[in-house]
Protein backbone atom coordinates (compact mmCIF):
# COMPACT_ATOMS: atom_id res chain seq x y z
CA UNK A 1 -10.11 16.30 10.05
CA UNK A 2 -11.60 16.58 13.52
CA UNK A 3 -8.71 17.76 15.38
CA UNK A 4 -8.46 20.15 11.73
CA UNK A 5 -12.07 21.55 12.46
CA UNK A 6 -12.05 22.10 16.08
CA UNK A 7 -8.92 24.28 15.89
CA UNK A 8 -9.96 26.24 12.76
CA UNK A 9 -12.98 27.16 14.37
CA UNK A 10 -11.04 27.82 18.08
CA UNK A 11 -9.02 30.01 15.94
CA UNK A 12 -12.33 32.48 15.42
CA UNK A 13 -14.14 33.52 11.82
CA UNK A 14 -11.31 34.41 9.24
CA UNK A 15 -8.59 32.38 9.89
CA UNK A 16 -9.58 29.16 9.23
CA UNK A 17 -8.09 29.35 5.72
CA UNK A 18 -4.96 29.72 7.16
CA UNK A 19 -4.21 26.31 8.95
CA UNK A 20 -3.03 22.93 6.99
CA UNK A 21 -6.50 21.68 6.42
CA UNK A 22 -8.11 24.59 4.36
CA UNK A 23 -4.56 24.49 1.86
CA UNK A 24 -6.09 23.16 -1.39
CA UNK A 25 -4.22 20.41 -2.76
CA UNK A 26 -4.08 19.71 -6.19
CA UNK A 27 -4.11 16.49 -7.70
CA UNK A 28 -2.44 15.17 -4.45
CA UNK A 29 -0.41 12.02 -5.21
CA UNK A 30 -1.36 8.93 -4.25
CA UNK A 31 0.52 7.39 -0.78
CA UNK A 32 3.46 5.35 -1.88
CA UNK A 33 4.13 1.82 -1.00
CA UNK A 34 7.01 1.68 1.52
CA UNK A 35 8.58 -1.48 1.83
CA UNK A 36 9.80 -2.84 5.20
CA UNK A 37 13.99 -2.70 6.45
CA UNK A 38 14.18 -6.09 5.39
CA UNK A 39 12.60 -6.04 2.06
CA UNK A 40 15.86 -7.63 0.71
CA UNK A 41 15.14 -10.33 2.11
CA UNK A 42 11.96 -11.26 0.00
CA UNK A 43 13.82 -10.12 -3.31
CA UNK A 44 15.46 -11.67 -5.99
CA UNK A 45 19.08 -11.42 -5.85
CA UNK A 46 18.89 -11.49 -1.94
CA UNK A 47 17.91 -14.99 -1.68
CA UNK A 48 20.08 -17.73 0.36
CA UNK A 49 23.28 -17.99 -0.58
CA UNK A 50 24.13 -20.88 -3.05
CA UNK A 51 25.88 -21.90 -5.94
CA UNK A 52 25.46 -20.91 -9.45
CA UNK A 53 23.31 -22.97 -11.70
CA UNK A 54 21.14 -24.36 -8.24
CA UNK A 55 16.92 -23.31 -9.01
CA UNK A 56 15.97 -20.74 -7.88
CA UNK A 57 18.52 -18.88 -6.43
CA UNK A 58 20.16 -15.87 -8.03
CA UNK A 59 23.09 -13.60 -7.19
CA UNK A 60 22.66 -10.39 -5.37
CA UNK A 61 23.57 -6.63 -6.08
CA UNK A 62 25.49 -4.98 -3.32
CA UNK A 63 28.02 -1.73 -3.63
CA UNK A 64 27.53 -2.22 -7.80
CA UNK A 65 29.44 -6.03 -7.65
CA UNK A 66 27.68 -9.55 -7.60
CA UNK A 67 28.49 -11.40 -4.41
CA UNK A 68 27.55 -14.58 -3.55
CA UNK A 69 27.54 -16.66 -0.71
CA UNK A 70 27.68 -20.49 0.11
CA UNK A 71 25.29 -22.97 1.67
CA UNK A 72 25.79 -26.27 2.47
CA UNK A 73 29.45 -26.02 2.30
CA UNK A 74 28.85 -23.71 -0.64
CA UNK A 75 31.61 -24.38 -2.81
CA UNK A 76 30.80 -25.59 -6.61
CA UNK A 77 32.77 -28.88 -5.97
CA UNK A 78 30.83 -30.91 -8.92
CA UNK A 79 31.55 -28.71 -11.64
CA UNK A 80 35.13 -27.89 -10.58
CA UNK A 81 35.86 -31.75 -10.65
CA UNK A 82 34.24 -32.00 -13.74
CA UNK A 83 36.18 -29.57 -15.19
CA UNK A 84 39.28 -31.02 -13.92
CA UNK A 85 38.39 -34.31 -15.24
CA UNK A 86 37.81 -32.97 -18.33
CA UNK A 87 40.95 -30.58 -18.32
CA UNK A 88 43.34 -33.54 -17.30
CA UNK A 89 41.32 -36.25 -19.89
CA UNK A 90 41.63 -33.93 -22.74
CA UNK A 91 45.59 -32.68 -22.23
CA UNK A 92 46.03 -35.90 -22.26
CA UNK A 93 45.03 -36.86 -25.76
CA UNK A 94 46.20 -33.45 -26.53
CA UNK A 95 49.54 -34.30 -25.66
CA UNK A 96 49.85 -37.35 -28.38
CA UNK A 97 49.28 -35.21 -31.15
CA UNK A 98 52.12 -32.85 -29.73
CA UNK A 99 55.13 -34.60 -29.69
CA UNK A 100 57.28 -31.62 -30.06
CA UNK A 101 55.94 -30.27 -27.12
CA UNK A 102 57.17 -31.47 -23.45
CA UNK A 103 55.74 -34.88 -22.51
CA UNK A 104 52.65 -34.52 -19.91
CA UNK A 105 54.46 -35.77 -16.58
CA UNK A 106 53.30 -35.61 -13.18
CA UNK A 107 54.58 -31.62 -13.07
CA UNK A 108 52.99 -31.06 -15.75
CA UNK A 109 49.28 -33.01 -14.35
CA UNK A 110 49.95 -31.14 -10.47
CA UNK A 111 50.14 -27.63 -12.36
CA UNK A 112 46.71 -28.52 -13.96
CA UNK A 113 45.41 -29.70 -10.90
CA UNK A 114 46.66 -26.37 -9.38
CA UNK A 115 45.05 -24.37 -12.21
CA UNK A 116 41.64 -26.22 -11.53
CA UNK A 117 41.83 -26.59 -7.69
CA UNK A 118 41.11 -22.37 -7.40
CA UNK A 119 38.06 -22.56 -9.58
CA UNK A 120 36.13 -23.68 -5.93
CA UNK A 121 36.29 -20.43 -4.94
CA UNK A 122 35.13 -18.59 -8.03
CA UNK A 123 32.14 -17.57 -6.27
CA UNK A 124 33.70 -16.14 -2.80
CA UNK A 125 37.23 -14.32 -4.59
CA UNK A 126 36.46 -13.94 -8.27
CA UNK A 127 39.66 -11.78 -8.70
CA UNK A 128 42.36 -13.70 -6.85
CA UNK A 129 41.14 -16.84 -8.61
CA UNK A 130 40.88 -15.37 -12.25
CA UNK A 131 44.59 -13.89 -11.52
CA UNK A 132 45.38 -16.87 -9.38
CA UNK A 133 44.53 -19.18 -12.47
CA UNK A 134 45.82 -16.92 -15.02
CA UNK A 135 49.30 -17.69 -13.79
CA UNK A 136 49.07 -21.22 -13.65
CA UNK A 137 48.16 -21.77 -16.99
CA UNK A 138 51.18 -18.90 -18.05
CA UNK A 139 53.53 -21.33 -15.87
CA UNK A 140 52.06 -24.56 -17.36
CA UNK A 141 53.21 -22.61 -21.33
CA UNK A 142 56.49 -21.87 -19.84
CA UNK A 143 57.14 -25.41 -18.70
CA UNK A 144 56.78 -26.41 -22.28
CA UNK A 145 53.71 -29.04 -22.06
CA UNK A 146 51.06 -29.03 -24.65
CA UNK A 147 48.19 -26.84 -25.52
CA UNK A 148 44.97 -28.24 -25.20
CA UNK A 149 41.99 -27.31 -22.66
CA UNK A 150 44.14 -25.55 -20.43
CA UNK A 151 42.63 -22.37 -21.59
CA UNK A 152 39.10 -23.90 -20.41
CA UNK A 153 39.83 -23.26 -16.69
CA UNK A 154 40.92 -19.60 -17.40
CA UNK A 155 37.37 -19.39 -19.66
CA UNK A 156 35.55 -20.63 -16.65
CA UNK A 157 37.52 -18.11 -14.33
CA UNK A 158 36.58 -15.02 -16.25
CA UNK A 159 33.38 -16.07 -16.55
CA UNK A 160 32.85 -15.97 -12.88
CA UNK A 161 34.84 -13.09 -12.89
CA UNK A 162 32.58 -11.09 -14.91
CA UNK A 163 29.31 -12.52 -13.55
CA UNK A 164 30.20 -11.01 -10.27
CA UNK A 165 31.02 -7.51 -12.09
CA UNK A 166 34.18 -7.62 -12.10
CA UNK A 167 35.12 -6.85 -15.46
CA UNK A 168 38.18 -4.93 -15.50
CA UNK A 169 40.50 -7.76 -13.71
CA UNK A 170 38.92 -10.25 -16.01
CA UNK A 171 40.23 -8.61 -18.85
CA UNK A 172 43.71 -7.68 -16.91
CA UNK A 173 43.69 -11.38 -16.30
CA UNK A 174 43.00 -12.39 -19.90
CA UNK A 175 45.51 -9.87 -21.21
CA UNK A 176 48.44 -10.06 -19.09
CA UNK A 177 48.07 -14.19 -20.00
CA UNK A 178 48.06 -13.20 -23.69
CA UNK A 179 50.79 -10.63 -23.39
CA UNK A 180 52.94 -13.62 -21.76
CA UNK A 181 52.25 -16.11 -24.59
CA UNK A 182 53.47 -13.52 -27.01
CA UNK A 183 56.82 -13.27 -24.99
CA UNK A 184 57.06 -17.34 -24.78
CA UNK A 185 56.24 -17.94 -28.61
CA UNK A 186 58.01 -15.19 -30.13
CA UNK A 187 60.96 -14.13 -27.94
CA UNK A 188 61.77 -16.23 -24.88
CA UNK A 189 60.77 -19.67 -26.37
CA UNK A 190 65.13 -20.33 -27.14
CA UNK A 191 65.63 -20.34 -23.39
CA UNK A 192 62.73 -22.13 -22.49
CA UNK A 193 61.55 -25.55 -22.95
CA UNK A 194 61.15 -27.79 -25.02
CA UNK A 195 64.73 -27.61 -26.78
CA UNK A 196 65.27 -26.87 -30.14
CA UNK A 197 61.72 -25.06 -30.30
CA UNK A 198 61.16 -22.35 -33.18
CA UNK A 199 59.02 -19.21 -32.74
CA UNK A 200 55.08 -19.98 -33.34
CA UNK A 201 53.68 -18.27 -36.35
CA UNK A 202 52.23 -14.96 -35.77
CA UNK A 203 48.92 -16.47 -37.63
CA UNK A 204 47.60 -18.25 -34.18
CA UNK A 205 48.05 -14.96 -32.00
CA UNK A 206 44.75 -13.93 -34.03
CA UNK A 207 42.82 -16.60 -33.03
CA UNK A 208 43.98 -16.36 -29.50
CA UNK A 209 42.82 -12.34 -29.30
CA UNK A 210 39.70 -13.79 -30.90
CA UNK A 211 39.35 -16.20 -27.98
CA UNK A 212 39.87 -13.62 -25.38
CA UNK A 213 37.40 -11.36 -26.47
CA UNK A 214 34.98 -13.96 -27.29
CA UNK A 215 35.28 -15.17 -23.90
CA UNK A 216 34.95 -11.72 -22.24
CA UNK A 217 31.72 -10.98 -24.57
CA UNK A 218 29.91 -14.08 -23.62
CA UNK A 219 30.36 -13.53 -19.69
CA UNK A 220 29.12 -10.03 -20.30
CA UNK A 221 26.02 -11.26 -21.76
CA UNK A 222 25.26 -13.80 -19.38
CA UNK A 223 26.14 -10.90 -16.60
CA UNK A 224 24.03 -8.70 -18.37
CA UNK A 225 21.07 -10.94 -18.51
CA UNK A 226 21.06 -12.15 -15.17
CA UNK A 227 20.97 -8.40 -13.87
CA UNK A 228 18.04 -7.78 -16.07
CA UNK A 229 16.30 -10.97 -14.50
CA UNK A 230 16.96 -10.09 -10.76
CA UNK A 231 15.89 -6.67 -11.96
CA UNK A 232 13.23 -7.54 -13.24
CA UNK A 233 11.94 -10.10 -10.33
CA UNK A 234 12.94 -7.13 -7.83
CA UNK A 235 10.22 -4.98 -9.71
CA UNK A 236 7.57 -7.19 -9.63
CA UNK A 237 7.54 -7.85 -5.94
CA UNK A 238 7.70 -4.02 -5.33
CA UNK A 239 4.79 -3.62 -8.18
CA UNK A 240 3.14 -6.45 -5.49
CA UNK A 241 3.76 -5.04 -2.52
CA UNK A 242 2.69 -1.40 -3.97
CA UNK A 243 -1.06 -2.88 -5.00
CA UNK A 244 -1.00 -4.86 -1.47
CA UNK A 245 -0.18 -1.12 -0.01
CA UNK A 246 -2.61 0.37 -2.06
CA UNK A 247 -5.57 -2.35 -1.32
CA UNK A 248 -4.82 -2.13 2.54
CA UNK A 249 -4.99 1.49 2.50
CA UNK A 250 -8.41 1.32 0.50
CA UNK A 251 -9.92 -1.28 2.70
CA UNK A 252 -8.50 0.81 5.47
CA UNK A 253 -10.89 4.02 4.43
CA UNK A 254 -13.76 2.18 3.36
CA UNK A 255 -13.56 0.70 6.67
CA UNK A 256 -13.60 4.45 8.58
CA UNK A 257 -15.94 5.86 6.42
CA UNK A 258 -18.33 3.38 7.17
CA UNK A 259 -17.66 2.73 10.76
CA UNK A 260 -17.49 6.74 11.73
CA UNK A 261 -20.62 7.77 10.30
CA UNK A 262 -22.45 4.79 11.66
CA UNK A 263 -20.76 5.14 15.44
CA UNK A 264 -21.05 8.53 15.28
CA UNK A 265 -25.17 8.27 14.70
CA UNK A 266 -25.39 5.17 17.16
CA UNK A 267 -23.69 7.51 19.83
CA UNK A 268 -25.53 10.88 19.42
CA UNK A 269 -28.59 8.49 19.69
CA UNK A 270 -27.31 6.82 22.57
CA UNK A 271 -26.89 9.75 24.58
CA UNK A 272 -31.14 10.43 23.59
CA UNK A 273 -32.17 7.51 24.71
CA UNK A 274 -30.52 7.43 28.29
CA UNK A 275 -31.36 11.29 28.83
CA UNK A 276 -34.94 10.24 27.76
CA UNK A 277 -35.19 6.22 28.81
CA UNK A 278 -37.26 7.85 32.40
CA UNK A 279 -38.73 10.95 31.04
CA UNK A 280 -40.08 9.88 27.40
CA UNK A 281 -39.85 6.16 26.96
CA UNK A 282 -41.32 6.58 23.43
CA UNK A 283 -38.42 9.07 22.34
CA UNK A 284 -35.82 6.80 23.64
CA UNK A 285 -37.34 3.76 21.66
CA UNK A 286 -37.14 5.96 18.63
CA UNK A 287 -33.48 6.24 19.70
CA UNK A 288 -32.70 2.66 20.24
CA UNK A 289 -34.76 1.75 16.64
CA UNK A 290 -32.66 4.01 15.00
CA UNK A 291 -28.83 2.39 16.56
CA UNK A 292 -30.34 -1.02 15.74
CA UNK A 293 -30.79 0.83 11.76
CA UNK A 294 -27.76 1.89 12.06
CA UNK A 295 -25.76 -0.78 13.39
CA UNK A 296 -27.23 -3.10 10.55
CA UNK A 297 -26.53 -1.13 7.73
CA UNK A 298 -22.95 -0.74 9.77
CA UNK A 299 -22.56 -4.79 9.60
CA UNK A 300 -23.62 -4.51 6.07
CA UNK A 301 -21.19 -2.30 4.61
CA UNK A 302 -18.16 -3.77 6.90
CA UNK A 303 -19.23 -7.57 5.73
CA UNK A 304 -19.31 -6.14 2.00
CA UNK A 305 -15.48 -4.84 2.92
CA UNK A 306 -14.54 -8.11 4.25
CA UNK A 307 -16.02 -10.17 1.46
CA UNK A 308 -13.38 -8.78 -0.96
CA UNK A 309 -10.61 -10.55 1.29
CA UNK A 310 -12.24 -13.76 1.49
CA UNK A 311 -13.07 -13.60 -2.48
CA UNK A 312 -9.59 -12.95 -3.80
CA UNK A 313 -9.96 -11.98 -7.11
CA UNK A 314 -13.57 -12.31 -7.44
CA UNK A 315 -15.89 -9.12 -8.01
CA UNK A 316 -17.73 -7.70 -5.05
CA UNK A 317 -21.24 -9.78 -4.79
CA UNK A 318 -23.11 -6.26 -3.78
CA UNK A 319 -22.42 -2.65 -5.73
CA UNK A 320 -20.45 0.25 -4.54
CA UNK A 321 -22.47 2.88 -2.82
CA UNK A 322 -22.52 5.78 -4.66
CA UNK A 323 -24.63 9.23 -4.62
CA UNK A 324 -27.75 7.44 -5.44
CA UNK A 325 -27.78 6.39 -1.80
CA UNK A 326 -27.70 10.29 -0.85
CA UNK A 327 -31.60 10.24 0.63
CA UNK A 328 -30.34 7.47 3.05
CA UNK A 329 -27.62 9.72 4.66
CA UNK A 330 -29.93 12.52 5.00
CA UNK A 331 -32.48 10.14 6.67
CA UNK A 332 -29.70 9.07 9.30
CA UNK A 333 -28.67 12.93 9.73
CA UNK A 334 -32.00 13.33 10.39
CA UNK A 335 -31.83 10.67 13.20
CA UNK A 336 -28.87 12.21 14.59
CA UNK A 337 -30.91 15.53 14.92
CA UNK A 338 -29.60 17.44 11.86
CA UNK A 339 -31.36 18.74 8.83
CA UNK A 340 -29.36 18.43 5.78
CA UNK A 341 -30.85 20.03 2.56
CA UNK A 342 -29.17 18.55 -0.48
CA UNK A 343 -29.28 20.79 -3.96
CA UNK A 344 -27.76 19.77 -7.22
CA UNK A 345 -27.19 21.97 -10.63
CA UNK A 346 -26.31 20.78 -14.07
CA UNK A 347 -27.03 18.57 -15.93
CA UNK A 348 -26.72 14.99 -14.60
CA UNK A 349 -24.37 12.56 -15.73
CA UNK A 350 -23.93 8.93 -15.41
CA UNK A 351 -20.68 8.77 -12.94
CA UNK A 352 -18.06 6.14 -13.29
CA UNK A 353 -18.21 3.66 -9.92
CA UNK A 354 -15.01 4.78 -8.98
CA UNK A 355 -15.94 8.60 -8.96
CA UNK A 356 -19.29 7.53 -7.53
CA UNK A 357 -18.07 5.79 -4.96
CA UNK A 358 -15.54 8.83 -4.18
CA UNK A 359 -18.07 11.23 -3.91
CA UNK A 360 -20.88 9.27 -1.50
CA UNK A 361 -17.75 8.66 1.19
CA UNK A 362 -16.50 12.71 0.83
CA UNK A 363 -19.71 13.79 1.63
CA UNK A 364 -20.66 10.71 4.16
CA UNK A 365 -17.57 12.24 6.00
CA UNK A 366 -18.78 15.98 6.21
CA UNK A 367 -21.97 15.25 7.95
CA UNK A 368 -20.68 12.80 9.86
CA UNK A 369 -18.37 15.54 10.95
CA UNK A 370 -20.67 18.14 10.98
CA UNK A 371 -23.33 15.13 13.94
CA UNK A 372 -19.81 15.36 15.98
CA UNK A 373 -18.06 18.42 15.88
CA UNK A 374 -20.61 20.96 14.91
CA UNK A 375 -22.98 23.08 16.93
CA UNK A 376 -25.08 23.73 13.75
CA UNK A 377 -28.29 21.39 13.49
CA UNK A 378 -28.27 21.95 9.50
CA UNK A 379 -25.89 21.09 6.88
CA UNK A 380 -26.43 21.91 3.27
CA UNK A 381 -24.85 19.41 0.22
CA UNK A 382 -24.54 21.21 -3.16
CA UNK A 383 -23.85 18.86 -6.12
CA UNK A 384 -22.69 20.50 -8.96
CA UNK A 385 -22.78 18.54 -12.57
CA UNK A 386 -19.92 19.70 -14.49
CA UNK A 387 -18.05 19.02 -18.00
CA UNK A 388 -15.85 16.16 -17.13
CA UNK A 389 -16.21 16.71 -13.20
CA UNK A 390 -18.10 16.86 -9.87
CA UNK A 391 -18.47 19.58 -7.48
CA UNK A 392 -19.06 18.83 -4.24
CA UNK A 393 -19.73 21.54 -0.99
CA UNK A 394 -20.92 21.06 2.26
CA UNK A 395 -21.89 23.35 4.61
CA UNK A 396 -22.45 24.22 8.21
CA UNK A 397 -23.07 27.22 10.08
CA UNK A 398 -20.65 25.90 13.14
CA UNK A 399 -20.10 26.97 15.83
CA UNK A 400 -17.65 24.16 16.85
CA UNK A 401 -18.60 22.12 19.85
CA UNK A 402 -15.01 21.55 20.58
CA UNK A 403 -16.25 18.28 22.15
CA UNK A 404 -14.56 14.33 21.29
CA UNK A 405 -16.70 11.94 19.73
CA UNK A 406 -14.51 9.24 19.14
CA UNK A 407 -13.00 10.73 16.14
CA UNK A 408 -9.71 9.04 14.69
CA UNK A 409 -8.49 12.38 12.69
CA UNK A 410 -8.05 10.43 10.01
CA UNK A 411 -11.39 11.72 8.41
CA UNK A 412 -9.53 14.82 5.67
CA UNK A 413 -6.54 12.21 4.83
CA UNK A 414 -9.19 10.29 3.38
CA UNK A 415 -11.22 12.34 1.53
CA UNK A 416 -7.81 14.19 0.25
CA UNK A 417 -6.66 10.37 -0.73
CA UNK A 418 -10.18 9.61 -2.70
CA UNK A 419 -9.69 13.26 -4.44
CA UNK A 420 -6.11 12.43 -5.20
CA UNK A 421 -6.62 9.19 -6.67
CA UNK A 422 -9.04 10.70 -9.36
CA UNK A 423 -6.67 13.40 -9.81
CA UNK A 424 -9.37 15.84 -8.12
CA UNK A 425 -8.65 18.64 -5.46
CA UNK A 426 -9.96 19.26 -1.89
CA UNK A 427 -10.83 22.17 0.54
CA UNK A 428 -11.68 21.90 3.74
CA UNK A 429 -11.45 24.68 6.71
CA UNK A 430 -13.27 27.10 8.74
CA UNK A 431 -15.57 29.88 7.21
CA UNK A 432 -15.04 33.84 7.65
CA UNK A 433 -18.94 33.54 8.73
CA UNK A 434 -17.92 30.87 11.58
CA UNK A 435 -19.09 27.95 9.51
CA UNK A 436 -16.93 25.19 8.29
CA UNK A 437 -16.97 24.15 4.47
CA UNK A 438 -15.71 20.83 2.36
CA UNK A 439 -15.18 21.55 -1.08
CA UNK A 440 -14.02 19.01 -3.38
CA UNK A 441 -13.70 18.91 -7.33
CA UNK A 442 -13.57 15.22 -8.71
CA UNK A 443 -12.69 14.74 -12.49
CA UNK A 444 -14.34 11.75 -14.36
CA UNK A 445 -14.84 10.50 -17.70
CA UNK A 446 -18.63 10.73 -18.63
CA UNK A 447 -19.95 7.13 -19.15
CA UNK A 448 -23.58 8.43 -20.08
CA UNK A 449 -24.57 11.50 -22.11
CA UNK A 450 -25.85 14.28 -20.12
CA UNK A 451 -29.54 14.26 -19.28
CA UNK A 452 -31.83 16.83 -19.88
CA UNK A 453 -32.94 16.63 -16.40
CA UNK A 454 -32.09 19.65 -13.71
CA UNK A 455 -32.57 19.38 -10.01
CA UNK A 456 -32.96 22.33 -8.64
């Protein structure tokens, strides 16, 4: 806002209006959190690479398809042996209740260690392994051994098949293996083994369609639901890092609010007191009583800021200031050398400590602006008491000094970031006159009813 003034007023009476800080801005938005490059790496779904079914670790979303890495080796070695154990336990008791089938020899036990063996790379190349185990088990049929939990390492591809989003060649997988057992049972089984075999009843191809899609169904809920989970965990920690944006950048203009109107009072009196320290002693110890005012209520305020850090959670200890502290800023004005005449119109209404707080630090800012930048010795503060809202001008006659006092330029983001958070608007910019006005309009919701009281 300083650079703002000093140029609108260079400019001459009549085009201040014209530059970026007279625009009005309506119900500016709020600044939105941005989140480092790396964000991913604090996410769900980007954590270290692992194995399924390991705490605390979850897959993660890139180019629309779950990948997953490895650590420690990173292949799912325990379940894939215990799903070959299980695989090789269970054909074999399978087998004994199939004697028309081929016996279980050591062919037959290598192809379902070659059907399980695949399964340890699920995770890395879900669709060569779901295709890759899909044609095992299809040669294990055509070999003539029995049925049994074959089918259980093609389940247990798909699955991973589908949790990594690819659906499409876990179906192709499923289908092209169903498509085959139709051909064996129905039409190639009289060249095939086991001799003398008939064709299998059509009844069983029912439950085996059943199978498929029940199989296809489950992984898509379980894909479906882990999605939703990452999603969900990836929204929280941006909701987090949004309120830890928001709280920084709060702290961060409570912080120049309090610590540019105080400087900026400690400085103008600092320049008194060493014209006067030879010439009128007495003047410069007025000058030096005022800093040490000022540089106390300074500590104060920033110690009241800080407290909310060290009290996570906890409610400040000491209120907001609000426009009930108004007389205090026109007493260090005063100190500073300017006269600041303060009127307010309409009725007066008990303002929520948000809107409060809003409007002390707007005007704060203007007269603190007005002791650095301003050639004017007067400022005047109109508070206007509206239906639902706050009017808020302050004046100066100018001209600009179109000195540097220390300013940061940060002063109008500010105030336009306290109006925007209420949903309020702002104006600030040079006068046709050569003045320089802040306008603001703050919304609120009345906490009190209106008092019969007018100041004129």
């Amino acid at each position: 806002m300083d650079q703002e003034r000093r140029r609108g007023h260079e400019r001459g009476p009549g085009r201040g209006r014209g530059d970026a800080g007279s625009a009005r801005v309506p119900g500016e938005r709020r600044a939105r959190a941005h989140r480092s490059p790396d964000h991913r790496s604090s996410e769900p779904g980007a954590s270290e690479p692992g194995t399924y079914g390991q705490p605390g670790r979850a897959p993660a979303r890139e180019g629309g398809r779950w990948q997953r890495g490895d650590s420690g080796g990173g292949l799912p070695w325990r379940s894939t042996l215990l799903i070959a154990v299980v695989v090789m336990a269970g054909t074999g008791f399978a087998a004994r209740n199939q004697p028309d089938r081929e016996a279980l020899d050591a062919l037959g036990r290598a192809l379902l260690l070659l059907g399980a063996a695949p399964l340890l790379f699920r995770h890395r190349w879900p669709v060569p392994v779901v295709f890759g185990v899909a044609a095992v088990t299809l040669g294990y049929l055509v070999a003539g051994y029995p049925y049994g939990p074959v089918f259980v390492m093609v389940a247990v591809a798909c699955f991973a098949a589908v949790v990594h989003g690819h659906r499409t060649a876990a179906a192709w997988a499923l289908g092209l293996l169903w498509a085959g057992h139709l051909l064996l049972s129905h039409w190639l089984y009289r060249w095939l083994p086991p001799a003398g075999d008939g064709p299998a009843p059509w009844g069983q191809e029912l439950p085996a369609a059943a199978f498929a899609v029940a199989v296809l169904a489950a992984s898509e809920t379980v894909r479906v639901r882990r999605e939703q989970r990452a999603q969900l965990r990836a929204d929280r920690a941006a909701a987090e890092q949004r309120r830890a944006d928001e709280e920084r950048l709060r702290i961060a203009r409570e912080l120049h609010d309090v610590l540019a109107h105080s400087i900026s009072v400690i400085n103008v009196q600092a320049g008194v007191g060493l014209a006067l320290l030879d010439s009128d002693p007495e003047q410069a110890r007025t000058a030096l009583t005022t800093i040490k005012a000022a540089s106390k209520e300074a500590l104060g305020e920033v110690r009241q800021v800080l407290d909310t850090l060290r009290t996570r959670g906890d409610a400040p200890r000491a209120p907001a200031p609000g426009l009930d502290r108004l007389p205090e800023l026109v007493e260090q004005a005063a100190a500073a050398g300017l006269t600041v005449t303060v009127a307010t119109t309409g009725p007066r209404t008990g303002l929520p400590p948000g809107a409060d707080l809003a409007a002390f630090r707007i005007v704060q800012e203007a007269l603190t602006n007005v002791v650095r930048h301003s050639g004017s010795r007067t400022a005047r503060v109109r508070i206007g008491y509206g239906s639902g809202h706050l009017d808020l001008t302050v004046d100066d006659d100018g001209p600009a000094t179109g000195t540097e006092a220390g300013g940061s330029g940060n002063g109008l983001a500010g105030m336009r970031e306290r109006a925007a958070a209420l949903g309020g608007t702002i104006e600030a910019g040079a006068r046709q006159d050569g003045g320089f006005r802040v306008h603001a309009v703050l919304p609120f919701h009345q906490e009190e009813p209106p008092s019969p009281q007018e100041t004129p």
